[in-house]
PDB file of N, CA and C in Angstrom:
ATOM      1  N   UNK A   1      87.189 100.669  91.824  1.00  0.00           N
ATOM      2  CA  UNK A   1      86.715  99.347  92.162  1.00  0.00           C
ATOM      3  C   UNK A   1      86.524  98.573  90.857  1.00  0.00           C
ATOM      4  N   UNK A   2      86.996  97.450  90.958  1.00  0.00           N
ATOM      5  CA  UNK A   2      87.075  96.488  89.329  1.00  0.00           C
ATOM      6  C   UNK A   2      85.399  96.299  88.922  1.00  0.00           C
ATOM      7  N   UNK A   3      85.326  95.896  88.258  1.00  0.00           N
ATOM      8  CA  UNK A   3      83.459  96.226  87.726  1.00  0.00           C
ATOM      9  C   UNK A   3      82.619  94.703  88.089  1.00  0.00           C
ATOM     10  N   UNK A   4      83.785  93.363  88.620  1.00  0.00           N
ATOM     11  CA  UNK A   4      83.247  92.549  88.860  1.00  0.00           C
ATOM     12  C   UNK A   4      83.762  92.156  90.328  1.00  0.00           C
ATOM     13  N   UNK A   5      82.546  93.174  91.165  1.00  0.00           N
ATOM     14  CA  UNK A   5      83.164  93.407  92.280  1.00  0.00           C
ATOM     15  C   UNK A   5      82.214  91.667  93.241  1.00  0.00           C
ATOM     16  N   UNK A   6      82.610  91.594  94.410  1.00  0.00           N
ATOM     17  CA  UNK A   6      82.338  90.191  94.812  1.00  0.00           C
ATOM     18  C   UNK A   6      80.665  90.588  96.052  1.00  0.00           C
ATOM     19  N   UNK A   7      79.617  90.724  95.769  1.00  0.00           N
ATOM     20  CA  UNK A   7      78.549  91.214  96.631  1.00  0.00           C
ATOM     21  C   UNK A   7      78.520  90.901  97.600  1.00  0.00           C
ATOM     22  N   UNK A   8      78.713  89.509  97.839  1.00  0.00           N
ATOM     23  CA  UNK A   8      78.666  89.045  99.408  1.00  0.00           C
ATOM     24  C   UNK A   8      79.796  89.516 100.100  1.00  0.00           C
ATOM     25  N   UNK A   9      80.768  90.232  99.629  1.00  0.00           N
ATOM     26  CA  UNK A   9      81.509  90.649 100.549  1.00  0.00           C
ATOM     27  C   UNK A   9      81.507  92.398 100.654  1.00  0.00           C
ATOM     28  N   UNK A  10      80.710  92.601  99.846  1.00  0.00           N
ATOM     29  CA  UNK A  10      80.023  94.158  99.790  1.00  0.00           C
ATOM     30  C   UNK A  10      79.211  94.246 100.738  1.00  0.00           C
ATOM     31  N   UNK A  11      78.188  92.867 100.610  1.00  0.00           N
ATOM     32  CA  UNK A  11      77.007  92.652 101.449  1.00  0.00           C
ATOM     33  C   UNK A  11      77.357  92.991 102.790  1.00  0.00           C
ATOM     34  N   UNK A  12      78.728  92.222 103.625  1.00  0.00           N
ATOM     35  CA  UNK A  12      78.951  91.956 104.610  1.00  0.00           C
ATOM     36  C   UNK A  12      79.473  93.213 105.158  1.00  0.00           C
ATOM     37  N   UNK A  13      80.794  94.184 103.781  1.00  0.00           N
ATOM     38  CA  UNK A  13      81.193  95.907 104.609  1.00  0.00           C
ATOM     39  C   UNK A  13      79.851  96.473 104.956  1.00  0.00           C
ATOM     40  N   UNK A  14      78.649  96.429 104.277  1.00  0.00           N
ATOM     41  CA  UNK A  14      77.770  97.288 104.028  1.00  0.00           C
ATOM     42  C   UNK A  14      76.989  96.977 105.774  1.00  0.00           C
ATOM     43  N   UNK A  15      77.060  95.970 106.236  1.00  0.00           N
ATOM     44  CA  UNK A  15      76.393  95.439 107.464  1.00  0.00           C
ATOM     45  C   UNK A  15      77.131  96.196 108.530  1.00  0.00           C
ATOM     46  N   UNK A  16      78.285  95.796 108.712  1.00  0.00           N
ATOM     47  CA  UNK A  16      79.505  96.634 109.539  1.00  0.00           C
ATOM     48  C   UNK A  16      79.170  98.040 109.845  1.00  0.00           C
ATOM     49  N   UNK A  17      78.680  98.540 108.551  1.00  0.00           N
ATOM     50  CA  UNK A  17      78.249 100.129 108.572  1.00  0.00           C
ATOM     51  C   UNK A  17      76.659 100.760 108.597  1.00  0.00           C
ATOM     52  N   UNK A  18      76.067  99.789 108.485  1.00  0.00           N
ATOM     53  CA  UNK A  18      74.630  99.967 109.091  1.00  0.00           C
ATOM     54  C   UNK A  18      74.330 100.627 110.224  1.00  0.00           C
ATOM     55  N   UNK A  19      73.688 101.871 110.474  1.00  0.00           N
ATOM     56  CA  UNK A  19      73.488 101.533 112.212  1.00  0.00           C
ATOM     57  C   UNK A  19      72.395 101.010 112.098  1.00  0.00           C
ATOM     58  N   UNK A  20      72.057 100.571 113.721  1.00  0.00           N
ATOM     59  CA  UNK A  20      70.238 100.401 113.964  1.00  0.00           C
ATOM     60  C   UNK A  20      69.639 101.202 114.466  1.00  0.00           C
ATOM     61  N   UNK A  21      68.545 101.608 114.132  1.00  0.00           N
ATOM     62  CA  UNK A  21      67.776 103.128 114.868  1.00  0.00           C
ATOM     63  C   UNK A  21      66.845 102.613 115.592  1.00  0.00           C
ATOM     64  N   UNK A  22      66.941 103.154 116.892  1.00  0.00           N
ATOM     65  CA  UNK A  22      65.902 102.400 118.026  1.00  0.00           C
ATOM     66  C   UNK A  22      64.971 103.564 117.809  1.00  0.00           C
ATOM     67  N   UNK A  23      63.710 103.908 117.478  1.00  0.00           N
ATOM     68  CA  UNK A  23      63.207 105.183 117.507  1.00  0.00           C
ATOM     69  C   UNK A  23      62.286 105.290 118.958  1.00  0.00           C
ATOM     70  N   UNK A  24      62.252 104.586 119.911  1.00  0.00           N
ATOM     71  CA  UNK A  24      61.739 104.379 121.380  1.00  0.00           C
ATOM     72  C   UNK A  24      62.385 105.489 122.301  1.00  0.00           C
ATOM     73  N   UNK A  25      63.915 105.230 122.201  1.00  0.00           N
ATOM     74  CA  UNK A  25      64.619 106.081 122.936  1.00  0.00           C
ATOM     75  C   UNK A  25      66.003 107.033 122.017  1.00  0.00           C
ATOM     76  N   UNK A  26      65.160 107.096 120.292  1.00  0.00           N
ATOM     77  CA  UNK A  26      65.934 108.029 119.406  1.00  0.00           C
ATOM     78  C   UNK A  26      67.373 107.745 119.832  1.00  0.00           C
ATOM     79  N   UNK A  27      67.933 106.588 119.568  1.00  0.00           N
ATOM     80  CA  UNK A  27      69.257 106.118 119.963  1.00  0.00           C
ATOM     81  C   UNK A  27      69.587 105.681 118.334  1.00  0.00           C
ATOM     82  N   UNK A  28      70.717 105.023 117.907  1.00  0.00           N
ATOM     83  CA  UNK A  28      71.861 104.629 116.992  1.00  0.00           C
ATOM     84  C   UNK A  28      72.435 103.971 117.575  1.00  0.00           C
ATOM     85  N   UNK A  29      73.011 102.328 117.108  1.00  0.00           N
ATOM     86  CA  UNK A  29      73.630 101.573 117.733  1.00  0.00           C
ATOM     87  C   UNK A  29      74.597 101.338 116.583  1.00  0.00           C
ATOM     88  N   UNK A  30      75.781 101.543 116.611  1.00  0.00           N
ATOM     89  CA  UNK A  30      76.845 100.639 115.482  1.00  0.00           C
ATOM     90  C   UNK A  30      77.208  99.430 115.919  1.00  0.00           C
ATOM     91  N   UNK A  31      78.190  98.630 114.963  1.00  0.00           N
ATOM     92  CA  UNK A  31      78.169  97.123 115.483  1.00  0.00           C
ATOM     93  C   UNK A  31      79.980  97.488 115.988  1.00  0.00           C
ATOM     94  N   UNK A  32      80.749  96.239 116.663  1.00  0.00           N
ATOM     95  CA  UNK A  32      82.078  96.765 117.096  1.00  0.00           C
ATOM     96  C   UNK A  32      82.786  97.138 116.401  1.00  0.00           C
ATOM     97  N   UNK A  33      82.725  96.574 115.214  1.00  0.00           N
ATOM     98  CA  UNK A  33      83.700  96.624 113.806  1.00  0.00           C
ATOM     99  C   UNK A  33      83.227  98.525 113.781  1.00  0.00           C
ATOM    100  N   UNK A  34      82.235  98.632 113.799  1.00  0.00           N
ATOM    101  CA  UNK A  34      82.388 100.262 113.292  1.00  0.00           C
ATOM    102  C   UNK A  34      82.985 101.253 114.210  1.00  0.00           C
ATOM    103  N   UNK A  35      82.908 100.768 115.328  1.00  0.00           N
ATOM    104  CA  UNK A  35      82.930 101.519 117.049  1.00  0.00           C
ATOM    105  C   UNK A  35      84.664 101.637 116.913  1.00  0.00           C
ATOM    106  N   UNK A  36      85.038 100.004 116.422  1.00  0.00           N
ATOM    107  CA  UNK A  36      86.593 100.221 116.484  1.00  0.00           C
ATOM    108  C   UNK A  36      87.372 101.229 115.285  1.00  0.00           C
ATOM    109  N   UNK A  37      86.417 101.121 113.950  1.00  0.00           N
ATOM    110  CA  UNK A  37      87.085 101.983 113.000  1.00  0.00           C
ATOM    111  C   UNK A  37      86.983 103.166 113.292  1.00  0.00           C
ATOM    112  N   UNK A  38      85.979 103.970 113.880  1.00  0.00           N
ATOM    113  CA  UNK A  38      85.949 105.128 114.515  1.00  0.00           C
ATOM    114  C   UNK A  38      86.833 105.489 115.564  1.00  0.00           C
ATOM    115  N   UNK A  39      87.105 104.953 116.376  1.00  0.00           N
ATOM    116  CA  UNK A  39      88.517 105.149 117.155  1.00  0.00           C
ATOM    117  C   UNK A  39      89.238 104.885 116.271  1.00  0.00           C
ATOM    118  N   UNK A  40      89.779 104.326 115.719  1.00  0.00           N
ATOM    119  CA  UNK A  40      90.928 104.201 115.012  1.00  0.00           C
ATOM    120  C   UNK A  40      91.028 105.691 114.126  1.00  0.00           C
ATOM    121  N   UNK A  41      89.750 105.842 113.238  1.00  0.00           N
ATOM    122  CA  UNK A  41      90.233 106.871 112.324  1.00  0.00           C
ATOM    123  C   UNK A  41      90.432 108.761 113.397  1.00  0.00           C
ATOM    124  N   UNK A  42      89.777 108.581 114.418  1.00  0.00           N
ATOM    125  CA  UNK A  42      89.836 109.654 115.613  1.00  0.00           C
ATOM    126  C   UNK A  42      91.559 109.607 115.719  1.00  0.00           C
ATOM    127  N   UNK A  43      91.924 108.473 115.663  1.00  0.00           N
ATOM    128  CA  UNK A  43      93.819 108.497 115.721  1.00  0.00           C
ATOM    129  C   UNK A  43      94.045 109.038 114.522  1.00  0.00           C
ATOM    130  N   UNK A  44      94.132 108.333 113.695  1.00  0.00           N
ATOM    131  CA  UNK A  44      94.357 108.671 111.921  1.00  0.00           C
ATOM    132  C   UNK A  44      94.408 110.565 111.765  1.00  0.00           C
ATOM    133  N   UNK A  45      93.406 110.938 112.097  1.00  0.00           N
ATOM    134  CA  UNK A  45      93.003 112.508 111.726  1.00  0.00           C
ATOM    135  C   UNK A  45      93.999 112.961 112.673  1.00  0.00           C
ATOM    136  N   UNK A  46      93.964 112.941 114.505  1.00  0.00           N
ATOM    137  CA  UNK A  46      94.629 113.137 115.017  1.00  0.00           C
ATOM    138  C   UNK A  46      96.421 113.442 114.646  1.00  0.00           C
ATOM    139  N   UNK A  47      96.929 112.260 113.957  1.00  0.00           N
ATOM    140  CA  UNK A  47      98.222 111.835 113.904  1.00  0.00           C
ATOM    141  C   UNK A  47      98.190 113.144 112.263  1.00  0.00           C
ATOM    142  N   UNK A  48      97.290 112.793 111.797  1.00  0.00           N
ATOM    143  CA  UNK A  48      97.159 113.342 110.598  1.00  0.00           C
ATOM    144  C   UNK A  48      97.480 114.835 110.094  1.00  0.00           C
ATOM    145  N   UNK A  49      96.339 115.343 110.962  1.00  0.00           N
ATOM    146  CA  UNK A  49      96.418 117.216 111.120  1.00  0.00           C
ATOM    147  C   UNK A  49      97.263 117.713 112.024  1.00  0.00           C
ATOM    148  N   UNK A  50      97.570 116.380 112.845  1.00  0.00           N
ATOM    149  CA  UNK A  50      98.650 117.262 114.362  1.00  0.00           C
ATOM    150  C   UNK A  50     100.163 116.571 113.856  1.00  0.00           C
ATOM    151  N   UNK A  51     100.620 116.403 114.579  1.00  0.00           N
ATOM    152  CA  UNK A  51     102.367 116.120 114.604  1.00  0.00           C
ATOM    153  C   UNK A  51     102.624 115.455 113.185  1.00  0.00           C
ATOM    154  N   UNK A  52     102.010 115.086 112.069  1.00  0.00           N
ATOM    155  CA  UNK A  52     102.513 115.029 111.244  1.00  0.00           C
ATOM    156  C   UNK A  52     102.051 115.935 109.494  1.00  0.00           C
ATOM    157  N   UNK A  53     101.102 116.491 110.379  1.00  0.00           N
ATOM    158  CA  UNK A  53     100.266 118.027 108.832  1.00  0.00           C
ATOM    159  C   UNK A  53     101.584 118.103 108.288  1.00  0.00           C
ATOM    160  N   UNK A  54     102.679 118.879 108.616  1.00  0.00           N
ATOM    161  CA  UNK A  54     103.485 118.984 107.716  1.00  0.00           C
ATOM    162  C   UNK A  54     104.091 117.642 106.802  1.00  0.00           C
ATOM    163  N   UNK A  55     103.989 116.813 106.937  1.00  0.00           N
ATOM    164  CA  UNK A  55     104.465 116.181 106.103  1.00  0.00           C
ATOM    165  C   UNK A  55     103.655 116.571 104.841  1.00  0.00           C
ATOM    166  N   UNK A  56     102.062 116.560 104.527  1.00  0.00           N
ATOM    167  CA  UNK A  56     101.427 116.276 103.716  1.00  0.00           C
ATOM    168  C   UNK A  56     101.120 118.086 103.742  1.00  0.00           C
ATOM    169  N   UNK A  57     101.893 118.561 103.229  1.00  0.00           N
ATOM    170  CA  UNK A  57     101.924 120.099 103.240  1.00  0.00           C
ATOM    171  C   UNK A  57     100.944 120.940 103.805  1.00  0.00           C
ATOM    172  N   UNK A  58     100.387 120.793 104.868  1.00  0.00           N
ATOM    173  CA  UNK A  58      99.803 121.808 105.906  1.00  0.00           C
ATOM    174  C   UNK A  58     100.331 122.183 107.244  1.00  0.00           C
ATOM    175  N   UNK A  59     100.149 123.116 107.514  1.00  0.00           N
ATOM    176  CA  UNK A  59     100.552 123.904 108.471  1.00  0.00           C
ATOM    177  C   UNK A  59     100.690 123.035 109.879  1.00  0.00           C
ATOM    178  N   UNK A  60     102.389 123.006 110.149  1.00  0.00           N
ATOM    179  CA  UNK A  60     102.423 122.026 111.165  1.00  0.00           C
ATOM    180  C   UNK A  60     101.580 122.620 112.351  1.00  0.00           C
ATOM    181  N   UNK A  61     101.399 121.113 113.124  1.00  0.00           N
ATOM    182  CA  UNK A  61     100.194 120.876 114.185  1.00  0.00           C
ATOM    183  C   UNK A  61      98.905 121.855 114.037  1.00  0.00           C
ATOM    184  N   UNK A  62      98.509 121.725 112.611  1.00  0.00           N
ATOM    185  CA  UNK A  62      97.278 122.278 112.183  1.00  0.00           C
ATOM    186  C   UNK A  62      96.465 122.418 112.981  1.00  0.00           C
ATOM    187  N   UNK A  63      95.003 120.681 113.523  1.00  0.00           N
ATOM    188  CA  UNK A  63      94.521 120.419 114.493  1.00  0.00           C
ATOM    189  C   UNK A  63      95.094 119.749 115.540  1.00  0.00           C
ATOM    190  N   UNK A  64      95.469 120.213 117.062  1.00  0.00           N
ATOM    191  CA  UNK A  64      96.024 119.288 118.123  1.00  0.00           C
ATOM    192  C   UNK A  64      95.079 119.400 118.903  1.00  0.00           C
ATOM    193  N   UNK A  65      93.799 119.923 118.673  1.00  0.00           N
ATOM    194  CA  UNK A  65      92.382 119.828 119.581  1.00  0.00           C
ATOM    195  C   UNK A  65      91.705 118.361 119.374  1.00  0.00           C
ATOM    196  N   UNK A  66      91.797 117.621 120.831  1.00  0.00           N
ATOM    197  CA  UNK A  66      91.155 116.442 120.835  1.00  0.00           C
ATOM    198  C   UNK A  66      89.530 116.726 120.330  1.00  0.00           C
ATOM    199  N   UNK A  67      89.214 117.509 120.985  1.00  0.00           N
ATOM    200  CA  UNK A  67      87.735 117.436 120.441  1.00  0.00           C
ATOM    201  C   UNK A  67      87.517 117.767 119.273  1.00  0.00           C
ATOM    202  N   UNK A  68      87.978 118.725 118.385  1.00  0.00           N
ATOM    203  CA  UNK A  68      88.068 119.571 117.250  1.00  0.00           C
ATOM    204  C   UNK A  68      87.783 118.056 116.038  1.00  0.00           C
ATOM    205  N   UNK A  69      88.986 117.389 116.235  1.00  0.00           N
ATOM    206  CA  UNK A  69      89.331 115.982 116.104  1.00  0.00           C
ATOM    207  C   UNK A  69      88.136 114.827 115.697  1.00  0.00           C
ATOM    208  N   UNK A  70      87.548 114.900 117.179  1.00  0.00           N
ATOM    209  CA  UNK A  70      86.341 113.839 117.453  1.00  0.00           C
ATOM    210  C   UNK A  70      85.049 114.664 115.925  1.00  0.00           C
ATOM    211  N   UNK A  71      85.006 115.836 116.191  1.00  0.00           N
ATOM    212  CA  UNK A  71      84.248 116.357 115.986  1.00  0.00           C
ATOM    213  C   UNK A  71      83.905 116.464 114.268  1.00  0.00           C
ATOM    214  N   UNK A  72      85.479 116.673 113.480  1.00  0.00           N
ATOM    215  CA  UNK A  72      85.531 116.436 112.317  1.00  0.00           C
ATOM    216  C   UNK A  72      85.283 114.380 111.930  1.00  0.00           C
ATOM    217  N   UNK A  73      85.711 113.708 112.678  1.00  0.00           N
ATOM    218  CA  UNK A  73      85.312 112.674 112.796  1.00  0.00           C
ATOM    219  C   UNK A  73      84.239 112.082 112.585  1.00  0.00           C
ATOM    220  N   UNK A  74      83.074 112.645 113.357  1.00  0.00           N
ATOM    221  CA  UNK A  74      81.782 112.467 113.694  1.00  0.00           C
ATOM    222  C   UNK A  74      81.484 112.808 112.479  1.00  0.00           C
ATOM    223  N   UNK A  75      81.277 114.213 111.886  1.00  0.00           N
ATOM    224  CA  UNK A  75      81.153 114.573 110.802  1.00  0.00           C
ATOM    225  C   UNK A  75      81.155 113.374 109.950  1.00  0.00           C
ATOM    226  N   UNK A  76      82.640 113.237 109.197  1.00  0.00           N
ATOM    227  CA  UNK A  76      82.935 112.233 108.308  1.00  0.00           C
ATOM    228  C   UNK A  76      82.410 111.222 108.107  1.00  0.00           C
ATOM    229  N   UNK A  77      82.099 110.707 109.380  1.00  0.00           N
ATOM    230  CA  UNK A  77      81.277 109.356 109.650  1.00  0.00           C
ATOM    231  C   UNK A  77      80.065 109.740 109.624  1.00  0.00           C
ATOM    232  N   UNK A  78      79.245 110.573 109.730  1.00  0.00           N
ATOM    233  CA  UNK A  78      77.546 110.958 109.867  1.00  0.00           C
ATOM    234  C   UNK A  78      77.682 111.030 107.962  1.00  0.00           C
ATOM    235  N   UNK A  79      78.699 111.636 107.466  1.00  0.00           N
ATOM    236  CA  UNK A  79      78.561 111.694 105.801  1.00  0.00           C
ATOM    237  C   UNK A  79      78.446 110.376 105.266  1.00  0.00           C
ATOM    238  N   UNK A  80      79.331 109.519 105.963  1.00  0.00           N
ATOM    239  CA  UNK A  80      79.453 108.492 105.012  1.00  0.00           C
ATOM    240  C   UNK A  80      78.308 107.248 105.412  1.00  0.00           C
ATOM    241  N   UNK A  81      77.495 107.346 106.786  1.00  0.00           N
ATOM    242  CA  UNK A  81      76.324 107.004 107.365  1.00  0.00           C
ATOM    243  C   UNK A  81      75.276 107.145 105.865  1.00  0.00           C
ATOM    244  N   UNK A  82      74.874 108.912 106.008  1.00  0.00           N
ATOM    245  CA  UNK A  82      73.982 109.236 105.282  1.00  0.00           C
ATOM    246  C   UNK A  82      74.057 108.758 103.734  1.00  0.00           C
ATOM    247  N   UNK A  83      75.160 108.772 102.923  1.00  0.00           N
ATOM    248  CA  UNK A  83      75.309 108.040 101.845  1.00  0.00           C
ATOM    249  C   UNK A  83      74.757 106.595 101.660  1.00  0.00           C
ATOM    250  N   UNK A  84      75.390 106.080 102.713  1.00  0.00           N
ATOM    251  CA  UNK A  84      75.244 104.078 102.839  1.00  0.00           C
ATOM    252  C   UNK A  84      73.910 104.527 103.350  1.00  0.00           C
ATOM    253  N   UNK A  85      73.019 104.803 103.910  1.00  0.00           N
ATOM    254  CA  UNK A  85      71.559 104.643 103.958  1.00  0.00           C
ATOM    255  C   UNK A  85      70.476 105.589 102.649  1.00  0.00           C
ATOM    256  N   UNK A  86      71.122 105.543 101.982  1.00  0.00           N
ATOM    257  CA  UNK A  86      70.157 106.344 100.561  1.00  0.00           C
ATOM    258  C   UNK A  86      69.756 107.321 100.823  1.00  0.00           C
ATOM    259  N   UNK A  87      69.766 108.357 101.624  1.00  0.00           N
ATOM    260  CA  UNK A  87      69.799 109.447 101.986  1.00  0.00           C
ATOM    261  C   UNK A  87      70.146 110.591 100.910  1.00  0.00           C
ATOM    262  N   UNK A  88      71.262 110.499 100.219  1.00  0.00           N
ATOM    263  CA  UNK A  88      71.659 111.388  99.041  1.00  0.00           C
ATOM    264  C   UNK A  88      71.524 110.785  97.849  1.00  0.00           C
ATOM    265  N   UNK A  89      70.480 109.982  97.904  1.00  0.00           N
ATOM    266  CA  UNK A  89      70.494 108.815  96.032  1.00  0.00           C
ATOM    267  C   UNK A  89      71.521 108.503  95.888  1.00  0.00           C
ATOM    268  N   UNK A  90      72.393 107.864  96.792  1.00  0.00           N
ATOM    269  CA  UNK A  90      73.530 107.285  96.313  1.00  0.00           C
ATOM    270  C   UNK A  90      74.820 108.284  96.664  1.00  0.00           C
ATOM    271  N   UNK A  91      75.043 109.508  96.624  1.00  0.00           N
ATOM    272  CA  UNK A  91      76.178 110.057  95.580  1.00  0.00           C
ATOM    273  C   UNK A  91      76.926 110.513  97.366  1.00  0.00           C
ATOM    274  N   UNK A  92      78.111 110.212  97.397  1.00  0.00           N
ATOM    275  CA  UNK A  92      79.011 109.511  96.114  1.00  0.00           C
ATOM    276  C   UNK A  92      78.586 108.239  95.529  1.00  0.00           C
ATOM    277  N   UNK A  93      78.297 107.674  94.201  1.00  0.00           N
ATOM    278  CA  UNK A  93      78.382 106.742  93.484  1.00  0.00           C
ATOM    279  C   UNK A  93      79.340 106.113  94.202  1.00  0.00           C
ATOM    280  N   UNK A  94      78.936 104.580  94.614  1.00  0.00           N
ATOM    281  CA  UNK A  94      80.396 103.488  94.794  1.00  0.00           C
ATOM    282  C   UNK A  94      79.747 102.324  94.958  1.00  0.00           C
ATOM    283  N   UNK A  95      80.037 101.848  93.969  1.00  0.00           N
ATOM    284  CA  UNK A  95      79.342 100.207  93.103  1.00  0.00           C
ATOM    285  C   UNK A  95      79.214  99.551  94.102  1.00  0.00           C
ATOM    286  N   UNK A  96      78.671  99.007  94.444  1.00  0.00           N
ATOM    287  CA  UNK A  96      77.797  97.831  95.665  1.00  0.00           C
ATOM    288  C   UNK A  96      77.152  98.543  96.750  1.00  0.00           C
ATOM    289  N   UNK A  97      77.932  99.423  97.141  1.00  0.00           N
ATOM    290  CA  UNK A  97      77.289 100.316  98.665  1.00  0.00           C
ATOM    291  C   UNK A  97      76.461 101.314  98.441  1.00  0.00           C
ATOM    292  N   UNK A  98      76.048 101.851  97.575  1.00  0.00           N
ATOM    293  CA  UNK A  98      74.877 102.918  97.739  1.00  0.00           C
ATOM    294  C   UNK A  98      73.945 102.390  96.170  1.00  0.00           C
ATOM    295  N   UNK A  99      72.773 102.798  96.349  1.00  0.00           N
ATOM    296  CA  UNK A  99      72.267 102.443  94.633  1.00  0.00           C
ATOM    297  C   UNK A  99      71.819 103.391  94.579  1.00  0.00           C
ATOM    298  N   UNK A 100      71.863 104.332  93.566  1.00  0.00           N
ATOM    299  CA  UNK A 100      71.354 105.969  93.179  1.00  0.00           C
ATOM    300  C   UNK A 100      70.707 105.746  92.204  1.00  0.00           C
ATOM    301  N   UNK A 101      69.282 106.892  92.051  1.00  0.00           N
ATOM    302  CA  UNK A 101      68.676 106.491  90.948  1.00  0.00           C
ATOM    303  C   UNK A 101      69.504 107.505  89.631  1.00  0.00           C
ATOM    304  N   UNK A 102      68.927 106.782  88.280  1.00  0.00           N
ATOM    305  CA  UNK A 102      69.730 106.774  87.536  1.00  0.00           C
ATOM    306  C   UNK A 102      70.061 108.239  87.154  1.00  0.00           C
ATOM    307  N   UNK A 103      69.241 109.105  87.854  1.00  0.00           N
ATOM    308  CA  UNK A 103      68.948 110.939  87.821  1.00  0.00           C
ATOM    309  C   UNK A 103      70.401 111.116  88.476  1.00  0.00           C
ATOM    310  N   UNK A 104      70.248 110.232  90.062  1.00  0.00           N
ATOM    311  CA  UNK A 104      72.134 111.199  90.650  1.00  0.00           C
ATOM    312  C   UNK A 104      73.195 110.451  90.039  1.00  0.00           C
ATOM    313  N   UNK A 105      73.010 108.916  89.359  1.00  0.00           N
ATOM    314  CA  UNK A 105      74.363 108.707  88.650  1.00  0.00           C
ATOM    315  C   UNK A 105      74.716 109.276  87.262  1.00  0.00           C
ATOM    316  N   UNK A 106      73.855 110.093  86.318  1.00  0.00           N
ATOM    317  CA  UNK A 106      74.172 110.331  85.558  1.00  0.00           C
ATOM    318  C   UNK A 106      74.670 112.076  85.610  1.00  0.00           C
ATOM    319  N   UNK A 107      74.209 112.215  87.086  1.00  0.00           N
ATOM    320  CA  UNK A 107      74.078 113.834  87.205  1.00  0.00           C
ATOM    321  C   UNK A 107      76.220 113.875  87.584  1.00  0.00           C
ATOM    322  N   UNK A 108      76.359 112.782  87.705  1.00  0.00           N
ATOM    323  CA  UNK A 108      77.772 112.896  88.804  1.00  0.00           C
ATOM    324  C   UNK A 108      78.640 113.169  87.528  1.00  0.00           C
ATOM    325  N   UNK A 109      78.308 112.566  86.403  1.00  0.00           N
ATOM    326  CA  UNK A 109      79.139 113.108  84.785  1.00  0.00           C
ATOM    327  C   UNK A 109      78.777 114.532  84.733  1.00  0.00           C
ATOM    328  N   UNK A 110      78.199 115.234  84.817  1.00  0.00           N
ATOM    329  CA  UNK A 110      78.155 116.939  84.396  1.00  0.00           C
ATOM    330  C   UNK A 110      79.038 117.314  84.726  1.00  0.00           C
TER     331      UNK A 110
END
């Protein structure tokens, strides 16, 4: 990412990926923009590990389990949740979307 990155439009990915936590009925709400990238990337992995793994040298139709699928999905997305809410001080480090204190950005050089 160039070092003079544009905030208000950091501001605005960073909203997209917010959830809201109702703690009444321990629910999570995403907004559509996230609902749709999540289906989308559920295809992505899909297309990814199944009918086309071999391209990208793994074992053709690696994963062709729909759920298997959803499931590594969920994952991915609960990781990259917990990051964007300060949960891990930041890390991964990525200039506008997480702020780590200066302990996990300097720890990410070792």
């Amino acid at each position: 990412m160039p070092s003079n990155y544009n905030s208000t439009e950091l501001n605005e990915i960073k909203n997209y990926l917010d959830p809201i936590y109702y703690k009444n009925n321990n629910t999570i709400v995403v907004s559509n923009d996230f609902a749709n990238a999540y289906n989308y990337a559920i295809n992505y992995y899909s297309i990814y590990l199944g009918s086309n793994s071999s391209q990208y040298r793994l074992k053709p139709n690696l994963i062709t389990n729909k759920t298997i699928i959803k499931d590594l999905t969920a994952y991915f997305t609960w990781s990259a949740i917990i990051s964007i809410m300060g949960y891990t001080n930041g890390f991964p480090y990525t200039i506008g979307l997480t702020t780590p204190s200066n302990n996990a950005y300097f720890s990410t050089f070792a």
